[in-house]
N, C-alpha and C. Protein backbone atom coordinates (compact mmCIF):
# COMPACT_ATOMS: atom_id res chain seq x y z
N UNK A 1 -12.03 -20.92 -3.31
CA UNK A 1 -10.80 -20.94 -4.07
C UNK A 1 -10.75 -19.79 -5.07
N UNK A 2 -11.98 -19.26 -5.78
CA UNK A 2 -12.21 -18.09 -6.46
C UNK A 2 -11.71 -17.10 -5.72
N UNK A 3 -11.72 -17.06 -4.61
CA UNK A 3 -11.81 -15.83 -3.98
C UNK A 3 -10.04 -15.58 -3.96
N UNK A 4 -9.72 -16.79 -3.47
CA UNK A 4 -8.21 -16.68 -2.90
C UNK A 4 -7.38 -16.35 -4.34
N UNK A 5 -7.93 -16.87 -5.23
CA UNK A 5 -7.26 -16.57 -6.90
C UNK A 5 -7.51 -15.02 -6.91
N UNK A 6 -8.29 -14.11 -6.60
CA UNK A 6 -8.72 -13.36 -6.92
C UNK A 6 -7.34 -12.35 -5.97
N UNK A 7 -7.54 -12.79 -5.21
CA UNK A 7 -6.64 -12.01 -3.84
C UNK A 7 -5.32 -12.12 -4.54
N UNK A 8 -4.91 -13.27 -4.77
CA UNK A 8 -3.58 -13.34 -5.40
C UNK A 8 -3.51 -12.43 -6.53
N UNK A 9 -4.19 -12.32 -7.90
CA UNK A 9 -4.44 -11.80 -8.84
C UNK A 9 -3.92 -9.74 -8.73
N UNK A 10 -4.87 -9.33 -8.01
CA UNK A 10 -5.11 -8.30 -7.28
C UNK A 10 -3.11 -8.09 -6.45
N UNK A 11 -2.34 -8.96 -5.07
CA UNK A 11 -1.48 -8.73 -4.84
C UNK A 11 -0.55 -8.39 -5.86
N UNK A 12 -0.51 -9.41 -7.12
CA UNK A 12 0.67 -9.57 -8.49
C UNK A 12 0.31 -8.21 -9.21
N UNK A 13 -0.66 -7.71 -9.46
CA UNK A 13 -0.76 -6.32 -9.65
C UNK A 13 -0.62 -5.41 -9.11
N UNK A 14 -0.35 -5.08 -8.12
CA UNK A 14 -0.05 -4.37 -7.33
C UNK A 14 1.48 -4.43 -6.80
N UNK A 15 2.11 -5.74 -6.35
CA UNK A 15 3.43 -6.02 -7.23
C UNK A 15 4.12 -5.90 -8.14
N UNK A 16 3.54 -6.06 -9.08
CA UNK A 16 4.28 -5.61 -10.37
C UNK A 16 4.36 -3.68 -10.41
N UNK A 17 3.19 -3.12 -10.64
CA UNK A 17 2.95 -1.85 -10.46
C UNK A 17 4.07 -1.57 -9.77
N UNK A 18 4.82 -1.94 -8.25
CA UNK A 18 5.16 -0.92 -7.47
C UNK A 18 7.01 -1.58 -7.92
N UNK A 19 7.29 -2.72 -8.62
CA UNK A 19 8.20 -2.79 -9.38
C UNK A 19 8.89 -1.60 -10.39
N UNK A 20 7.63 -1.62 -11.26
CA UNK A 20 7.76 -0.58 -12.36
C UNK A 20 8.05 0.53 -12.19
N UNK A 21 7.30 0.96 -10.93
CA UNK A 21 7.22 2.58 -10.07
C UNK A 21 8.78 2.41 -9.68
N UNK A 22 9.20 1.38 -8.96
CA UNK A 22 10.75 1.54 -7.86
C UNK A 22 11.56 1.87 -9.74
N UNK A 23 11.55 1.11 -10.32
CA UNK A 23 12.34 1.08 -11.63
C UNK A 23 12.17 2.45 -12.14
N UNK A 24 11.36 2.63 -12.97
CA UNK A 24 11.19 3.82 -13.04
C UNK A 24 11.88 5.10 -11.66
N UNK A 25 11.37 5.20 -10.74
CA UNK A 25 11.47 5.56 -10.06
C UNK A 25 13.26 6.11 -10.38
N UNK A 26 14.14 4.89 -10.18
CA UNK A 26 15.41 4.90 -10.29
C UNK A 26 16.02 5.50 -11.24
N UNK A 27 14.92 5.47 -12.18
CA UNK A 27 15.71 6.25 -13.54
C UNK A 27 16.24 7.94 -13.27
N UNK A 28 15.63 8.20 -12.52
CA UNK A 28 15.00 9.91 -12.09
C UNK A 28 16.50 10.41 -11.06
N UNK A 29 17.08 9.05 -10.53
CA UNK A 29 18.38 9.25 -10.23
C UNK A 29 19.62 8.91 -10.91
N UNK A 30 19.41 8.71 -11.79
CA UNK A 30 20.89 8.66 -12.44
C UNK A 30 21.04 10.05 -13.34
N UNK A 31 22.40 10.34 -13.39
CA UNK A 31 23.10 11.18 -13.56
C UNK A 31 23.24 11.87 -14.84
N UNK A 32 22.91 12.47 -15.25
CA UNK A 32 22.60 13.29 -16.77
C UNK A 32 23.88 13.15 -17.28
N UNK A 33 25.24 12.84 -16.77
CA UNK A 33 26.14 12.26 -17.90
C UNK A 33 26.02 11.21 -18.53
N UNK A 34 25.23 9.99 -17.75
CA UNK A 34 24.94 8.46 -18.38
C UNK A 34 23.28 8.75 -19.38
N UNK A 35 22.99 9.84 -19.14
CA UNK A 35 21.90 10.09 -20.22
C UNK A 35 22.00 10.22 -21.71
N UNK A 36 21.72 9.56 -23.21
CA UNK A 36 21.78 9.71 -24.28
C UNK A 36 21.53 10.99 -24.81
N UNK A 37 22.67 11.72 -24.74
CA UNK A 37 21.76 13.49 -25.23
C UNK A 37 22.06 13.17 -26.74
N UNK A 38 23.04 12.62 -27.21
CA UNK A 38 22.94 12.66 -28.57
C UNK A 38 22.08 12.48 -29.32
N UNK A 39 21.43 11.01 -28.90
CA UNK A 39 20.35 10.90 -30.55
C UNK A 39 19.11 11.63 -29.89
N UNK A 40 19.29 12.05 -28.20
CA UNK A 40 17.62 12.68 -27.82
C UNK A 40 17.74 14.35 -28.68
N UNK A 41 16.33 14.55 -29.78
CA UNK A 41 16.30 15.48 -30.23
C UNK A 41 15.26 16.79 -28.78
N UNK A 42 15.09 16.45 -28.44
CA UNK A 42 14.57 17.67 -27.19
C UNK A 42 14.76 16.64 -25.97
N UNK A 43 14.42 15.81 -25.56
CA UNK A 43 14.86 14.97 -24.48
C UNK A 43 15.77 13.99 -24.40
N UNK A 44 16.28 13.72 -22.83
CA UNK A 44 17.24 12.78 -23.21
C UNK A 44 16.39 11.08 -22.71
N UNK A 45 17.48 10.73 -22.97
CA UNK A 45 16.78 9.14 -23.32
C UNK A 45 17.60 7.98 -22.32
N UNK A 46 17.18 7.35 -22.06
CA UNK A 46 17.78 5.89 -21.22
C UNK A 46 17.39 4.53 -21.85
N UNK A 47 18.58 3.88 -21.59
CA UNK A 47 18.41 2.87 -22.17
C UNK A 47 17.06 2.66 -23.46
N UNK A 48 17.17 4.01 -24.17
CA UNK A 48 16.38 4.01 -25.78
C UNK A 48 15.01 4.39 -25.40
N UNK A 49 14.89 4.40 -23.99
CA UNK A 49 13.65 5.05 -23.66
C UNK A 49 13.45 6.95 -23.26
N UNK A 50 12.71 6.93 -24.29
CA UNK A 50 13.14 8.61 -23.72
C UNK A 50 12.37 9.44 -22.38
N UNK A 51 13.16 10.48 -21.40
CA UNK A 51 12.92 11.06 -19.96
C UNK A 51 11.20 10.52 -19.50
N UNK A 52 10.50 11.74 -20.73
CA UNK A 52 9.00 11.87 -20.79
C UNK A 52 8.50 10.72 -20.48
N UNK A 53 8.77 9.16 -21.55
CA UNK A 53 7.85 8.12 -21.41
C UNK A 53 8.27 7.55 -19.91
N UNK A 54 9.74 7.67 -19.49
CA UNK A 54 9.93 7.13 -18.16
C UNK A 54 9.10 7.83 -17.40
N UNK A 55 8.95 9.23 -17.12
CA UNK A 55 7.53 9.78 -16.24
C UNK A 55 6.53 9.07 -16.65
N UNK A 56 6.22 9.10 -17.46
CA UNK A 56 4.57 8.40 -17.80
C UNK A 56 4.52 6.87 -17.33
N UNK A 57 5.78 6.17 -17.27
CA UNK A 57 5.28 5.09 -16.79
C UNK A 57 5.37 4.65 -15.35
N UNK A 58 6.26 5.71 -14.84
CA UNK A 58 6.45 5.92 -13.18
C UNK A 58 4.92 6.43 -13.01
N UNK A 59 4.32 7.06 -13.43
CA UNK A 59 3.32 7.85 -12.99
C UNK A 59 1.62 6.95 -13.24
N UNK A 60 1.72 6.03 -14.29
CA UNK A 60 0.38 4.97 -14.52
C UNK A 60 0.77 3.94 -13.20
N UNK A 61 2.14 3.59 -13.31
CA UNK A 61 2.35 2.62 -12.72
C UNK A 61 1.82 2.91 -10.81
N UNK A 62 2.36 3.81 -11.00
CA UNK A 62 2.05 4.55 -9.52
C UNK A 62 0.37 4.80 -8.85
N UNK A 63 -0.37 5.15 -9.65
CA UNK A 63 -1.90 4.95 -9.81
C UNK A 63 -1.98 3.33 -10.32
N UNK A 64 -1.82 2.80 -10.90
CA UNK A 64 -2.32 1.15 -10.99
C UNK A 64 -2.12 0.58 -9.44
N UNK A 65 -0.76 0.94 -8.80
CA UNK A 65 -0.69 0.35 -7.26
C UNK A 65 -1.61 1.21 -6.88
N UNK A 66 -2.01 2.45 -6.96
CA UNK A 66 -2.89 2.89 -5.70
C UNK A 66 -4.23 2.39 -6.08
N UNK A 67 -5.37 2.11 -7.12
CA UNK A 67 -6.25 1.28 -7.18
C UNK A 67 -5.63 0.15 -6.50
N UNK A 68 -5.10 -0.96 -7.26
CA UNK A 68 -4.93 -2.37 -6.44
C UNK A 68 -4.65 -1.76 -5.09
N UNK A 69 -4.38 -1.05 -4.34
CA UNK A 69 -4.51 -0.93 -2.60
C UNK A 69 -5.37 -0.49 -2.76
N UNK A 70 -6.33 0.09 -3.44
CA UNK A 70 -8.08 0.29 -2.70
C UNK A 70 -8.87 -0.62 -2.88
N UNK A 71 -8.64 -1.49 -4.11
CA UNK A 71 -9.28 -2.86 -4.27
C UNK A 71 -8.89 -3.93 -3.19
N UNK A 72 -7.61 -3.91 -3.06
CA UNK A 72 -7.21 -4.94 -1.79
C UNK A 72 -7.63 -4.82 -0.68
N UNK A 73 -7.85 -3.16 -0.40
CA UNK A 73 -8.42 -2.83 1.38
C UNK A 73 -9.80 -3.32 1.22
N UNK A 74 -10.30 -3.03 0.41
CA UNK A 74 -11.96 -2.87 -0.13
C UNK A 74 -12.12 -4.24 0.36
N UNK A 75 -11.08 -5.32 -0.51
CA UNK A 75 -11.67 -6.67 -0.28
C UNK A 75 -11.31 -7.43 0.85
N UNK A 76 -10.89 -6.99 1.76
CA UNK A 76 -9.89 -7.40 2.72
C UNK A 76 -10.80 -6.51 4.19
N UNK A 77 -11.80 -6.04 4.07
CA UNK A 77 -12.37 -4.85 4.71
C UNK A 77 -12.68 -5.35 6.24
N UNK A 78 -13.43 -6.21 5.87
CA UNK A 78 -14.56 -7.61 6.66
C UNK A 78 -13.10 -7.77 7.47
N UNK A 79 -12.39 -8.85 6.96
CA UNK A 79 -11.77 -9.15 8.15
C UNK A 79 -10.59 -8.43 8.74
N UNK A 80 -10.52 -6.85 8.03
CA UNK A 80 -9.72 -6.16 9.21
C UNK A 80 -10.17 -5.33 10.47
N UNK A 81 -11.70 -5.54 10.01
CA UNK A 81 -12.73 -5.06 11.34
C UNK A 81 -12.71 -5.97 11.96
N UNK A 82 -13.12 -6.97 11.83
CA UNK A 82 -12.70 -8.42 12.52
C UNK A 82 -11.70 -8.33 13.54
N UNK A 83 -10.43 -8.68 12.95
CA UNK A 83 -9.10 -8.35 12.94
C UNK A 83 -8.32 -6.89 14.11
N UNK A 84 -9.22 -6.39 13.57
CA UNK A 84 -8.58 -4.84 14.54
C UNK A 84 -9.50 -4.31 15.18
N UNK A 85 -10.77 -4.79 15.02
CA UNK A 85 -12.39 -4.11 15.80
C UNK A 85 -11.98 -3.71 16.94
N UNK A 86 -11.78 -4.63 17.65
CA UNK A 86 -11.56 -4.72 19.22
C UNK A 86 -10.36 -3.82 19.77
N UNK A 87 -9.50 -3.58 19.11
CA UNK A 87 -8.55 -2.29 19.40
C UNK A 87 -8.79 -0.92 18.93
N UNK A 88 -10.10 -0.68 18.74
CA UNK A 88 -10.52 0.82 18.42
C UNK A 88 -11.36 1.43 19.39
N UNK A 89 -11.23 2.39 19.84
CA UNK A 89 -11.47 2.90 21.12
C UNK A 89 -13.09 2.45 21.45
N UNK A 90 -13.70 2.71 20.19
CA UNK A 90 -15.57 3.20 20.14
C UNK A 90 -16.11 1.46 20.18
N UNK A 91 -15.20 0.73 19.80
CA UNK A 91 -15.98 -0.86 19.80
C UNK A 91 -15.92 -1.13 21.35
N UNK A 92 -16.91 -1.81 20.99
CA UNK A 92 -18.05 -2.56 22.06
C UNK A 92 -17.01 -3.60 23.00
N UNK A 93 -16.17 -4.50 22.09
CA UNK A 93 -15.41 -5.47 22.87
C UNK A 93 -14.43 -4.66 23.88
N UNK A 94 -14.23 -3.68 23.38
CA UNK A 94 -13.25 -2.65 24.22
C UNK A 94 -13.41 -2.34 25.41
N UNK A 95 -14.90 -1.42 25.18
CA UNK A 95 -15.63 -1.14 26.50
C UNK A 95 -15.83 -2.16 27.29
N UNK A 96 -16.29 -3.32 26.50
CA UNK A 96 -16.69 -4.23 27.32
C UNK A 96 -15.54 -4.89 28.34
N UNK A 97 -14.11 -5.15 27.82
CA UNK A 97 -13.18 -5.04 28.15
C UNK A 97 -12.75 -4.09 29.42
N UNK A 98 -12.86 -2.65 28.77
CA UNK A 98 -12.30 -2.17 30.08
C UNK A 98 -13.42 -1.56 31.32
N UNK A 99 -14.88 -2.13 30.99
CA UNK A 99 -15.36 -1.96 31.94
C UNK A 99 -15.12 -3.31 33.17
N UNK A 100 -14.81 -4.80 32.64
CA UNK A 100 -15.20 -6.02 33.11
C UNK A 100 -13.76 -5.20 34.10
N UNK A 101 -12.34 -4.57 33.93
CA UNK A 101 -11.06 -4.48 34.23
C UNK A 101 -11.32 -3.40 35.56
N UNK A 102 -12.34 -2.52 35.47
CA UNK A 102 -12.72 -1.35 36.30
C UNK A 102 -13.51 -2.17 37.30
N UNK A 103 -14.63 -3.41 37.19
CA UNK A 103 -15.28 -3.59 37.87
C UNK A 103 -14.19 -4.70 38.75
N UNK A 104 -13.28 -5.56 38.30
CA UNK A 104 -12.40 -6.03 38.69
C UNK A 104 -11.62 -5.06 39.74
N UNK A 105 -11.18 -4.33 39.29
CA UNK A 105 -10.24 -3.31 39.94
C UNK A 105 -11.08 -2.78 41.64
N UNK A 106 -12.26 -2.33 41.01
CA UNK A 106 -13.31 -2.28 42.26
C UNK A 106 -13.24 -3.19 43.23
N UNK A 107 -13.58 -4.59 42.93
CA UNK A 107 -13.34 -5.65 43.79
C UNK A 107 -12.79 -5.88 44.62
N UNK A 108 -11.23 -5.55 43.96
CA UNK A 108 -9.88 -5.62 44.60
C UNK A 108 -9.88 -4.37 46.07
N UNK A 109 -10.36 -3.48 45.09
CA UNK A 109 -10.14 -1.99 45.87
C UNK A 109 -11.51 -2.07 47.12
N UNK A 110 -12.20 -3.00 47.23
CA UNK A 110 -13.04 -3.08 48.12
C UNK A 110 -12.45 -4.40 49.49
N UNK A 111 -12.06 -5.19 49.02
CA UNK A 111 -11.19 -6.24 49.49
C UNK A 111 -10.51 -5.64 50.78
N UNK A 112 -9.61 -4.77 50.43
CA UNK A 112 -8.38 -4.10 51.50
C UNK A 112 -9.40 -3.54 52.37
């Protein structure tokens, strides 16, 4: 149950992060007429937040999701070898696979 808390924990961060990033993100498109140039003394400002700190938080936020996806792959590792082993060319179940399909095929091709 630790573990599965942990997994969850780890997704909501990485969720949130890529929230902040899309938000942020959005700011970077709106239109420099809806921008506060007045009270911004060198930058302009959104909704009281000024340009700069919106980069900075598009940009932590953006690295916080890319840790939580290396922590998530990291922990998640085991069972995507598991999971996908057998569809990678060099694993064993593969070969083993398409040799049992060749020796089959032989069979057939000896039959006629």
């Amino acid at each position: 149950m630790k573990r599965l808390r942990t997994f969850l924990l780890i997704d909501l961060i990485i969720f949130g992060a890529f929230i902040v990033s899309a938000v942020s993100g959005l700011v970077f498109f709106i239109p420099a007429r809806f921008m506060d140039f007045a009270t911004a003394s060198v930058t302009p400002t959104f909704l009281g937040v000024s340009y700069r700190v919106w980069v900075d938080v598009h940009t932590y936020s953006g690295l916080v999701m890319i840790v939580g996806l290396v922590v998530h792959v990291s922990l998640h590792w085991q069972w995507m070898m598991r999971t996908a082993g057998g569809m990678l060319p060099w694993s064993s179940r593969r070969r083993a696979a398409a040799r049992d399909d060749a020796e089959s095929l032989a069979a057939r091709g000896s039959e006629s």
